[in-house]
N, C-alpha and C. Protein backbone atom coordinates (compact mmCIF):
# COMPACT_ATOMS: atom_id res chain seq x y z
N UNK A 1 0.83 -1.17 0.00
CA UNK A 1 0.00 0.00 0.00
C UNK A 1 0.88 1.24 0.00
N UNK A 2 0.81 1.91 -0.72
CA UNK A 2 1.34 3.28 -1.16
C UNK A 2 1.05 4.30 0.02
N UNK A 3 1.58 5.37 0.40
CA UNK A 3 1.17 6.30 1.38
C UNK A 3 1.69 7.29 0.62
N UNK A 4 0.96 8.79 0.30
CA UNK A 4 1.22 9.57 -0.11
C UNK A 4 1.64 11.00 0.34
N UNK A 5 2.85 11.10 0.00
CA UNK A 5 3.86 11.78 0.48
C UNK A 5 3.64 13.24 0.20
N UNK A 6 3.55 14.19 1.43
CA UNK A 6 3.22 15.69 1.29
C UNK A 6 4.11 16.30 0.39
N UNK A 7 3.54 17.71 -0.46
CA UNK A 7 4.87 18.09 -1.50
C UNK A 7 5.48 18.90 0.08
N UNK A 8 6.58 19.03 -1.20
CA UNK A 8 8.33 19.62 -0.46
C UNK A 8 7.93 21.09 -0.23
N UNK A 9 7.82 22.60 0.62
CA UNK A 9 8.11 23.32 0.53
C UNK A 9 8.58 24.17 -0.82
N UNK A 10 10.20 23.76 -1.41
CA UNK A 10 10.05 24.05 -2.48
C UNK A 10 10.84 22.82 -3.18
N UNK A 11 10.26 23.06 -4.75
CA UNK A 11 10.53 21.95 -5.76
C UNK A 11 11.72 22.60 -6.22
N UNK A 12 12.62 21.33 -6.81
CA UNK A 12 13.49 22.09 -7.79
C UNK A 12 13.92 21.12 -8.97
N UNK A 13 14.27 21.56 -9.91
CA UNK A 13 14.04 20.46 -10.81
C UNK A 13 15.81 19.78 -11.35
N UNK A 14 17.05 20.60 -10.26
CA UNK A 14 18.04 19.91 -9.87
C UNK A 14 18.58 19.81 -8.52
N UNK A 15 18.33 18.84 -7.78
CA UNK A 15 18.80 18.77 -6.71
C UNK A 15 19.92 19.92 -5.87
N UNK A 16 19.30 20.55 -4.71
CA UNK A 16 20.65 21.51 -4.34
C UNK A 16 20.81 22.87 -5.19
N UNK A 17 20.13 22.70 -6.47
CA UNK A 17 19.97 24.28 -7.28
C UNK A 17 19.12 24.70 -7.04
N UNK A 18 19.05 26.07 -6.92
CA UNK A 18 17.74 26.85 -6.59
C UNK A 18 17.80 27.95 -7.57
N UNK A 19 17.10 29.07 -7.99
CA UNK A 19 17.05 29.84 -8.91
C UNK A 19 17.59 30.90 -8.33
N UNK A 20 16.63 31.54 -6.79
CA UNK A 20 17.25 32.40 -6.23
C UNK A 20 19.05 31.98 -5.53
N UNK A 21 19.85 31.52 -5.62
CA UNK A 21 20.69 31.29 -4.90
C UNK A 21 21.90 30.93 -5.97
N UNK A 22 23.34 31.30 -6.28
CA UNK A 22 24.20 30.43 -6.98
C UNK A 22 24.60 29.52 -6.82
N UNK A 23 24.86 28.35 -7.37
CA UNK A 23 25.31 26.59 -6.89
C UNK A 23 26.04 26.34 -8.04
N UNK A 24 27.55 25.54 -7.36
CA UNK A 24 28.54 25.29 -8.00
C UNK A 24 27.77 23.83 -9.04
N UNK A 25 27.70 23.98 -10.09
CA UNK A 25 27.48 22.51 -10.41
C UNK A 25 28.60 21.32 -10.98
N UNK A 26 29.98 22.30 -11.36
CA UNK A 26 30.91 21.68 -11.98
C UNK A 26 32.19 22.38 -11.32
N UNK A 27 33.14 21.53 -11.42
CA UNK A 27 34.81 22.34 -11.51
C UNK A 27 35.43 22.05 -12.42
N UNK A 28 36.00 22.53 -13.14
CA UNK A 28 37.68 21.70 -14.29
C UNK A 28 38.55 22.45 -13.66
N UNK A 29 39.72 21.76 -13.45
CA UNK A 29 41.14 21.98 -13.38
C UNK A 29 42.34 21.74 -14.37
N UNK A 30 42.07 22.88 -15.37
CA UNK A 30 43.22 22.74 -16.63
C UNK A 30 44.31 21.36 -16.61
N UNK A 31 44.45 20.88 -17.46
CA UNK A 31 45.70 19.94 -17.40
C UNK A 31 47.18 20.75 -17.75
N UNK A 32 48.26 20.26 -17.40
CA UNK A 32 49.14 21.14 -17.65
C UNK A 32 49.68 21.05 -19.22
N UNK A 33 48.83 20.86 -19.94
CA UNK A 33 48.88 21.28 -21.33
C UNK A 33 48.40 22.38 -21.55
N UNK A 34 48.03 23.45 -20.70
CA UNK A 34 47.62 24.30 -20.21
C UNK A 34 49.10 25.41 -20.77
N UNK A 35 50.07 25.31 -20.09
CA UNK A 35 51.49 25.96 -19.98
C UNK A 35 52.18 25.68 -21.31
N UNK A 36 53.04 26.69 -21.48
CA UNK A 36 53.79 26.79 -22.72
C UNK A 36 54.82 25.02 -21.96
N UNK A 37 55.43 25.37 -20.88
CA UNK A 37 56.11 23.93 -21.00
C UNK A 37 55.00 22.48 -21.21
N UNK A 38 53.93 22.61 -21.12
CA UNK A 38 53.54 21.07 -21.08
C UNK A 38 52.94 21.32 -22.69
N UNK A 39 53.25 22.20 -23.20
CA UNK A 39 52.75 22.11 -25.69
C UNK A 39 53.94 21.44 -25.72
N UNK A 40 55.19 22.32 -24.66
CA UNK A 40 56.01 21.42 -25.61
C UNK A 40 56.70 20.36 -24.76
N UNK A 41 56.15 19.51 -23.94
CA UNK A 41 56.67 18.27 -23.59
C UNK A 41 55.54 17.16 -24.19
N UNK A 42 54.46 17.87 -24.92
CA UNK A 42 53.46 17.38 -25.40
C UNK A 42 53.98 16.78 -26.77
N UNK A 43 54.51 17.67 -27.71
CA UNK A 43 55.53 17.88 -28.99
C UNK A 43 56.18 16.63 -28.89
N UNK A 44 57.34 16.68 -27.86
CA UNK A 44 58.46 15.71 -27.49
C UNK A 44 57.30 14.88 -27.48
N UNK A 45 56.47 14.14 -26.40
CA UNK A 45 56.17 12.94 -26.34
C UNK A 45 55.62 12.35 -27.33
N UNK A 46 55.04 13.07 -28.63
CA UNK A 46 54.30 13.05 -29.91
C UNK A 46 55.17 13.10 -31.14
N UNK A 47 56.55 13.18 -30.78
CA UNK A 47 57.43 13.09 -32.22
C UNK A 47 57.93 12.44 -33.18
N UNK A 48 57.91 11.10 -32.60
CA UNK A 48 58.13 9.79 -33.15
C UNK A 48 56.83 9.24 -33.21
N UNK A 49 56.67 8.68 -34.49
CA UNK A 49 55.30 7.81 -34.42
C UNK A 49 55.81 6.28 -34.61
N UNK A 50 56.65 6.35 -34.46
CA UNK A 50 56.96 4.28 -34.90
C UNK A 50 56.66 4.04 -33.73
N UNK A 51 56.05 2.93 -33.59
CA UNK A 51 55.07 2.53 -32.33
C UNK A 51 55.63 0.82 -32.55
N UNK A 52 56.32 0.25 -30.95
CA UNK A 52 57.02 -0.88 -30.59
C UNK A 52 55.52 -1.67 -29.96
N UNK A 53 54.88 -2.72 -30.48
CA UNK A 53 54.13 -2.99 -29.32
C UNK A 53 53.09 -2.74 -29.05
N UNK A 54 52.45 -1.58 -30.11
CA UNK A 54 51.36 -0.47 -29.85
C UNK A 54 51.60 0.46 -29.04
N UNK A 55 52.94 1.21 -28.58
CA UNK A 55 53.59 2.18 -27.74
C UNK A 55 54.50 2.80 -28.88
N UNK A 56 54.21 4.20 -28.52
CA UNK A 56 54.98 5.06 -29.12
C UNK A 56 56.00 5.04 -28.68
N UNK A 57 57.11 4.89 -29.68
CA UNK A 57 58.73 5.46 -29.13
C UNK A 57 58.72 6.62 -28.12
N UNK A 58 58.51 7.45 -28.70
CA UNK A 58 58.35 8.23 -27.68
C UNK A 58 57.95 9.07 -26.57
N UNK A 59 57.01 8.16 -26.07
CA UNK A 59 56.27 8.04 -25.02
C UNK A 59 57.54 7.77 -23.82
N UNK A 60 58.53 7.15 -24.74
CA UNK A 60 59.70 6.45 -23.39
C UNK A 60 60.30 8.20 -22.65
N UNK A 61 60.20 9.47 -23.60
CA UNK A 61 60.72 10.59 -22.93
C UNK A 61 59.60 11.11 -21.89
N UNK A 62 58.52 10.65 -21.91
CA UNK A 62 57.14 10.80 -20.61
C UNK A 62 58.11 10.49 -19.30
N UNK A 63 58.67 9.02 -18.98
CA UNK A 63 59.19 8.73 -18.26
C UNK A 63 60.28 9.71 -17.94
N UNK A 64 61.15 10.42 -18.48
CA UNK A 64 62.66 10.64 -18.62
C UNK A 64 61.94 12.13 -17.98
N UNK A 65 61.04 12.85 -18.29
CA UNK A 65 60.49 13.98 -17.53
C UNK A 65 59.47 13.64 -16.56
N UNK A 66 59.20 13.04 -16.15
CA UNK A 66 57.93 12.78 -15.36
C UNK A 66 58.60 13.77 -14.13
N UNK A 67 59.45 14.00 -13.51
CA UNK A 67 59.73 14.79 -12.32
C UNK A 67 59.43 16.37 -13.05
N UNK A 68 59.82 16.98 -14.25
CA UNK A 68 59.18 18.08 -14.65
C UNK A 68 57.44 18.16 -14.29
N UNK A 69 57.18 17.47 -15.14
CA UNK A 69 55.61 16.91 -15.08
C UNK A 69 54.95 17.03 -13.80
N UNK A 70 55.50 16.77 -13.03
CA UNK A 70 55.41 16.43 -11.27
C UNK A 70 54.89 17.69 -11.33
N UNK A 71 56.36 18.67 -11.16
CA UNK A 71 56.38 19.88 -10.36
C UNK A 71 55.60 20.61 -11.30
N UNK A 72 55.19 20.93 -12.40
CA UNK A 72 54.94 21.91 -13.11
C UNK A 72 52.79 21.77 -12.75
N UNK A 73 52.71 20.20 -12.46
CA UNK A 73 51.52 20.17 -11.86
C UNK A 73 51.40 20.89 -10.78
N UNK A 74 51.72 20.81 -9.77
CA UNK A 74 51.68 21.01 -8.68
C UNK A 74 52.39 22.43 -8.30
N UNK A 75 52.87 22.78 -8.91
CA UNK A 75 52.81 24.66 -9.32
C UNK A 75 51.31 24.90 -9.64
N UNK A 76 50.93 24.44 -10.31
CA UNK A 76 49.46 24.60 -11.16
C UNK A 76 48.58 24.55 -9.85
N UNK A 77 49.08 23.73 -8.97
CA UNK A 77 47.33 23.51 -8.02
C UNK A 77 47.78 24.59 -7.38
N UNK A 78 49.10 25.00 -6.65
CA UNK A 78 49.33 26.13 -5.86
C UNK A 78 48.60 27.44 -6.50
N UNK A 79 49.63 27.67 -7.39
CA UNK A 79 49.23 29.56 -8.56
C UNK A 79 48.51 29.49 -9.20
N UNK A 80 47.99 28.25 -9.98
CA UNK A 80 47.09 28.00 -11.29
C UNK A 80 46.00 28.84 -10.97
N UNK A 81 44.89 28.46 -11.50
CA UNK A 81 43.44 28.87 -11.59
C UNK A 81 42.49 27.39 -11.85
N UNK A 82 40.86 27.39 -11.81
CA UNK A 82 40.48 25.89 -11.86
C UNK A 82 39.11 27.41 -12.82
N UNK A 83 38.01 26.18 -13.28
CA UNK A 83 37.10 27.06 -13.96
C UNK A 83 36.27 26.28 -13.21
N UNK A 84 34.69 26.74 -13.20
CA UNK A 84 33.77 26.96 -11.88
C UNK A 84 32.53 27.47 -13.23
N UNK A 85 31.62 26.08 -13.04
CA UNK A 85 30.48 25.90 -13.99
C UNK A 85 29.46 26.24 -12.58
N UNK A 86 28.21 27.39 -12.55
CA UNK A 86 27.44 27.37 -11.43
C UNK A 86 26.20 27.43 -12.45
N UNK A 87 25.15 27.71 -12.07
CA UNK A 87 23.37 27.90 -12.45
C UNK A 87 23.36 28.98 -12.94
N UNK A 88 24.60 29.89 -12.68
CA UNK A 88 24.30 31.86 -13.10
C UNK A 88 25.37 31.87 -13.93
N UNK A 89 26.70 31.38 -13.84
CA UNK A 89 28.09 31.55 -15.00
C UNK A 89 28.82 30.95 -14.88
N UNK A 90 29.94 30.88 -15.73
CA UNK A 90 30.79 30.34 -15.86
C UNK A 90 32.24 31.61 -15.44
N UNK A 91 32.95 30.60 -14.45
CA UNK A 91 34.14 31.38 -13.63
C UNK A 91 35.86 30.84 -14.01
N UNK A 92 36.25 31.88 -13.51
CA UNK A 92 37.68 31.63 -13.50
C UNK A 92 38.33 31.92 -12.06
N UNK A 93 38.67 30.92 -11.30
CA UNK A 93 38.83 31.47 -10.08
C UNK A 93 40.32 30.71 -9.42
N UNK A 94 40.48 31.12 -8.27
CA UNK A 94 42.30 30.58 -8.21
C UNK A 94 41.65 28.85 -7.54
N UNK A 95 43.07 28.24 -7.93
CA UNK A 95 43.04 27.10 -7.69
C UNK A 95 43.18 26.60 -5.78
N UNK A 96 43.84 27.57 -5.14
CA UNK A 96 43.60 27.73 -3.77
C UNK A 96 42.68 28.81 -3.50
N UNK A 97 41.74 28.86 -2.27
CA UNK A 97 41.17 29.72 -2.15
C UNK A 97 39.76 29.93 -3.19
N UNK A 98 39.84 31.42 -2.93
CA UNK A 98 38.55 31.50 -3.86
C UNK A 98 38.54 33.22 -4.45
N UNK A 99 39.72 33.46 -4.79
CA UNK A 99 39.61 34.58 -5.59
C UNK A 99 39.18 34.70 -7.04
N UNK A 100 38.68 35.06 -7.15
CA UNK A 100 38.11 35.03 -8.49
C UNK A 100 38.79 35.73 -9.86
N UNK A 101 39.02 35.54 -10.89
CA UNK A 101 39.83 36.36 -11.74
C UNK A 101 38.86 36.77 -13.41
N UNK A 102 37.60 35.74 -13.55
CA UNK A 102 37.06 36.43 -14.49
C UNK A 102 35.44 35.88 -13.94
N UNK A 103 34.30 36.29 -14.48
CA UNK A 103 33.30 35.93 -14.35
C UNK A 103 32.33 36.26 -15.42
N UNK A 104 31.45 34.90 -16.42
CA UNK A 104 31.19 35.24 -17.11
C UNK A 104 29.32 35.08 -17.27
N UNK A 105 28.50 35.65 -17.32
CA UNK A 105 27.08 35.10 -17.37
C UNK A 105 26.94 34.46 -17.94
N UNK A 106 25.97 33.23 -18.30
CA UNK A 106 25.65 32.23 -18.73
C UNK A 106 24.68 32.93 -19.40
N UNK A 107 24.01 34.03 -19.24
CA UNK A 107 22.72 34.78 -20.27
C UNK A 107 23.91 35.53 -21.39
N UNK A 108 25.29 35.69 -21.47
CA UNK A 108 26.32 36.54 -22.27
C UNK A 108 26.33 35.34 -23.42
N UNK A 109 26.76 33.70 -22.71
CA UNK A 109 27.56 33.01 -23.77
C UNK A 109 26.60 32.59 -24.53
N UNK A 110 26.71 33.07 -26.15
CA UNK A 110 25.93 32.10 -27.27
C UNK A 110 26.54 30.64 -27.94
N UNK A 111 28.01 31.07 -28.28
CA UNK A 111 29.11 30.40 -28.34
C UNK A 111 29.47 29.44 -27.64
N UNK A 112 29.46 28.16 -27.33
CA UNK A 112 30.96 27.35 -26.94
C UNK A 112 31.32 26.13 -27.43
N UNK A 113 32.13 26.33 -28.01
CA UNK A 113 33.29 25.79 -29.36
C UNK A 113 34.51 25.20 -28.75
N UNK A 114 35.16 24.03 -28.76
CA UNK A 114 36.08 23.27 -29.12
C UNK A 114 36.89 23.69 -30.27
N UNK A 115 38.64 24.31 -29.50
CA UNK A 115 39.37 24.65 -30.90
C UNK A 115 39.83 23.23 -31.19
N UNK A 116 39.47 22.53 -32.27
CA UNK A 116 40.12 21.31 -32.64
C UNK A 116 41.66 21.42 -33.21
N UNK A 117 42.06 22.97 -33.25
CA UNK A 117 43.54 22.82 -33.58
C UNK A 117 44.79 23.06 -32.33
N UNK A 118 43.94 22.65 -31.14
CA UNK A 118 44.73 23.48 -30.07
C UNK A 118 44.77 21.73 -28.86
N UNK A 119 44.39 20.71 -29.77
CA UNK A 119 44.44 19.22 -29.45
C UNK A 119 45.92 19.05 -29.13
N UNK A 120 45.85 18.56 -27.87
CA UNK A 120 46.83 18.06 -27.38
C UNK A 120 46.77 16.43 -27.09
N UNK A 121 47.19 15.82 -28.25
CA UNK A 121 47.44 14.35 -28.23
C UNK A 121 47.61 13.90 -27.08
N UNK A 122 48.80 14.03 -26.26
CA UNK A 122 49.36 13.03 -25.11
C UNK A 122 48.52 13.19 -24.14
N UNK A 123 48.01 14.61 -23.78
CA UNK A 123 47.04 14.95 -22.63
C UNK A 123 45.71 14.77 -22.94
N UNK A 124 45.32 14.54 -24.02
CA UNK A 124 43.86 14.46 -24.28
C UNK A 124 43.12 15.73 -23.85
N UNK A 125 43.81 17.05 -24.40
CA UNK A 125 42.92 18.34 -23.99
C UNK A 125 43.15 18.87 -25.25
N UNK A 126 41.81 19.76 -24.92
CA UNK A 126 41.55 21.10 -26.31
C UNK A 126 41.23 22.46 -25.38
N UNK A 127 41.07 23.26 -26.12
CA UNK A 127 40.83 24.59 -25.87
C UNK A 127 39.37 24.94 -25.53
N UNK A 128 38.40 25.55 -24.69
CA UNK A 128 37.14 25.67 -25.15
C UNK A 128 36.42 27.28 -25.23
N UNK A 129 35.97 27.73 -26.03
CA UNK A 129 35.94 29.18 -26.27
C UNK A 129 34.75 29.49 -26.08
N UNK A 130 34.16 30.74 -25.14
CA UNK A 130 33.10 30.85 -24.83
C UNK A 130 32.73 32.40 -25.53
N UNK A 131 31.70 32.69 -26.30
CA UNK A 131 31.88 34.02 -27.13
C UNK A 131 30.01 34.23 -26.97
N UNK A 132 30.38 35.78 -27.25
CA UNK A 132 28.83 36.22 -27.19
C UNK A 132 28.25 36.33 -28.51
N UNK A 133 27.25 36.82 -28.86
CA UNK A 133 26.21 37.08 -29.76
C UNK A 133 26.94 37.35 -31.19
N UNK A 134 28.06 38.41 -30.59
CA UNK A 134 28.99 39.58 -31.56
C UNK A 134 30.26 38.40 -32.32
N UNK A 135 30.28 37.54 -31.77
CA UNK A 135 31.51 36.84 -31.85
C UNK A 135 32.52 36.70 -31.19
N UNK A 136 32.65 37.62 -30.25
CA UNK A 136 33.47 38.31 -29.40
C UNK A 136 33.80 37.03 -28.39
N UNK A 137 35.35 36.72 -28.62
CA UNK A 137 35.41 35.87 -27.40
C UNK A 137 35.58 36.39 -25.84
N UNK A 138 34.81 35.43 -24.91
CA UNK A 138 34.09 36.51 -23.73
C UNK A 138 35.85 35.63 -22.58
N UNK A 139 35.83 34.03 -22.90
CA UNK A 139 36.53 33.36 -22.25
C UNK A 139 37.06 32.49 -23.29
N UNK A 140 38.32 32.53 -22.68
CA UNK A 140 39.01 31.63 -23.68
C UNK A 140 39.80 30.20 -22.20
N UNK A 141 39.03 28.79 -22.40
CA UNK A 141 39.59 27.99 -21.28
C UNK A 141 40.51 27.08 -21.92
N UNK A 142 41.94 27.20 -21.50
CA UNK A 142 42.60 26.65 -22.14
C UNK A 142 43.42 24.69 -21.53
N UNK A 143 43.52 23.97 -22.05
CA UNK A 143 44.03 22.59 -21.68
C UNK A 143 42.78 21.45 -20.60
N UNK A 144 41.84 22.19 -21.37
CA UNK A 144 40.64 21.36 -20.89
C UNK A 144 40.62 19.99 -20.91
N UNK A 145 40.77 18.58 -19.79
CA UNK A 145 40.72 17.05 -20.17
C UNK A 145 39.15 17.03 -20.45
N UNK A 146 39.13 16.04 -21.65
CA UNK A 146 37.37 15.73 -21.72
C UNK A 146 36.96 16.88 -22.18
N UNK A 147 36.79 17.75 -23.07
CA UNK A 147 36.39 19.15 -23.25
C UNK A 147 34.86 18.68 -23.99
N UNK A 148 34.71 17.75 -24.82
CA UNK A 148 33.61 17.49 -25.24
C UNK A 148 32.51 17.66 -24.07
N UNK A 149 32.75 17.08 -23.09
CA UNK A 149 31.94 16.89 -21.97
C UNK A 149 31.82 18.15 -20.89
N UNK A 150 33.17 18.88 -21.01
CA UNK A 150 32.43 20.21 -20.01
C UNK A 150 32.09 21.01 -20.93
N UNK A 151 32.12 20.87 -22.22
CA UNK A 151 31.29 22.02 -23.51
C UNK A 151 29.49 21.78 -23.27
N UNK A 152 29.71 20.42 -23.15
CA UNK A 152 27.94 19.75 -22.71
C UNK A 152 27.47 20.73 -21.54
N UNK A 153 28.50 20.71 -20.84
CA UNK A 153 28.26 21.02 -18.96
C UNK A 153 27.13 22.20 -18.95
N UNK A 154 28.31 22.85 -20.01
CA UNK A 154 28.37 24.45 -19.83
C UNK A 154 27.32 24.64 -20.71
N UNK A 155 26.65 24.64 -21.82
CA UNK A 155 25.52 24.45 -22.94
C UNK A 155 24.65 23.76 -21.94
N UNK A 156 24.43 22.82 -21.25
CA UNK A 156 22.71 22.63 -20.39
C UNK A 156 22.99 24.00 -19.51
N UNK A 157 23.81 24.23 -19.02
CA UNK A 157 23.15 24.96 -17.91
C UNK A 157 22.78 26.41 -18.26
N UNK A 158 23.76 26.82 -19.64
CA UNK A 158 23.46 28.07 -20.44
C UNK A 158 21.60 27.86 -20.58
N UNK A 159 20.98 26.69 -21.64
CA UNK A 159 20.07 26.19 -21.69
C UNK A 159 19.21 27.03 -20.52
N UNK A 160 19.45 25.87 -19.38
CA UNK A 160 18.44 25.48 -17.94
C UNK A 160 18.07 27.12 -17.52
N UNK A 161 19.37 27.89 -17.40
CA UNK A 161 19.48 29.08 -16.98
C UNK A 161 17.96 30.23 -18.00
N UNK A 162 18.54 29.69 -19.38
CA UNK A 162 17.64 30.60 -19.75
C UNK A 162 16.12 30.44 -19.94
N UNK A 163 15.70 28.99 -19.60
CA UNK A 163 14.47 28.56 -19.25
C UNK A 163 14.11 28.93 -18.20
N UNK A 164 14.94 29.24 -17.09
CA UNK A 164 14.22 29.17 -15.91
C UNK A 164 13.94 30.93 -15.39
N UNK A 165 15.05 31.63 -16.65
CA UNK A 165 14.55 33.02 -16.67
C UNK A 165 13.24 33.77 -17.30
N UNK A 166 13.04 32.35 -18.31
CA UNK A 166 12.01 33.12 -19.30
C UNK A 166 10.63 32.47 -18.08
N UNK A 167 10.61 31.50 -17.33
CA UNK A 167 9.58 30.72 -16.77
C UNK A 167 9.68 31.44 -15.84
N UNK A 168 10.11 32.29 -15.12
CA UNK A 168 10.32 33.46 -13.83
C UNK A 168 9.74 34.62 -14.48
N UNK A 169 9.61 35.08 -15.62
CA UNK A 169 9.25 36.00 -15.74
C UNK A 169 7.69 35.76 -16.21
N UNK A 170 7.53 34.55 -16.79
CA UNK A 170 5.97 34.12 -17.12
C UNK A 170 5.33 33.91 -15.61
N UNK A 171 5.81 33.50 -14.67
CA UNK A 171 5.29 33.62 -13.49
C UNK A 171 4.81 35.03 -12.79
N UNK A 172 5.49 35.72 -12.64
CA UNK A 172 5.67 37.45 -12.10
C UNK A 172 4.96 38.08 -13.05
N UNK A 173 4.53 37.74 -14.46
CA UNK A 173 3.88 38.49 -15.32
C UNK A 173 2.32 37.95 -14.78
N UNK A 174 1.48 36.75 -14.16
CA UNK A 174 0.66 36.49 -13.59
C UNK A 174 0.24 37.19 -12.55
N UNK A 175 1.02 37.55 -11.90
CA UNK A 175 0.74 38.28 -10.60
C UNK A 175 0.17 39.50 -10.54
């Protein structure tokens, strides 16, 4: 037998998001293909294509830097920056802490594009460009892992955002 459950105060149609309030829904943390040194330890590990085994020759110089690799990460989590997908925009903010360095509305971006020439083989990152109406690039996020998938991120919530502005204002226009 079923018992039927009182509604909630308030509904929301993503868990933890609310309209009035900002909520983080995503983070990326650039890969260090990000930095002029990791294009070109990217280069090096991508220069030889004769492949032993199904392994690139030179994949063996990955190993021979991996202590670069190390530190140049971990510079990155200290000074870097991480990007910050919420319900209201898309951010640029430091990787410690929470200073913020760009902030962009999600009602600004029309645009967001994958540079397919800015592919970084070894790291599996691209570029992802966020531009307004004009063309105008608003953010440029660079050494994105998976970029297909935070381009998705960022496009629903551009989406969600502007549904839930036009459905806020069809509400308040009732009143």
């Amino acid at each position: 037998m079923l018992t039927k459950q009182p509604p909630s105060k308030k509904q929301q149609a993503i868990s933890g998001v609310s309209p009035e309030f900002e909520s983080v829904v995503e983070e990326m943390y650039p890969s260090i293909a990000a930095t002029g040194i990791g294009a070109c330890l990217n280069n090096l590990y991508e220069c030889i294509n004769l492949r032993i085994w199904g392994v690139k020759v030179s994949h063996v110089f990955a190993l021979l830097t991996a202590p670069l690799g190390a530190f140049i990460y971990l510079l990155m989590k200290v000074s870097g920056s991480r990007y910050v997908v919420t319900n209201r925009s898309v951010k640029r903010v430091a990787s410690l802490g929470c200073r913020l360095y760009e902030s962009i509305p999600l009602s600004q971006i029309v645009g967001v594009t994958i540079d397919r020439d800015s592919r970084q083989t070894f790291y599996r990152t691209n570029d992802i460009c966020l531009s307004n109406a004009a063309g105008e690039t608003l953010l440029l996020m660079r050494g994105i892992p998976y970029a297909e998938r935070f381009q998705q991120v960022i496009v629903e919530m551009r989406d969600a955002r502007s549904q839930v502005a036009a459905s806020l204002l069809q509400i308040q226009s009732r009143k």
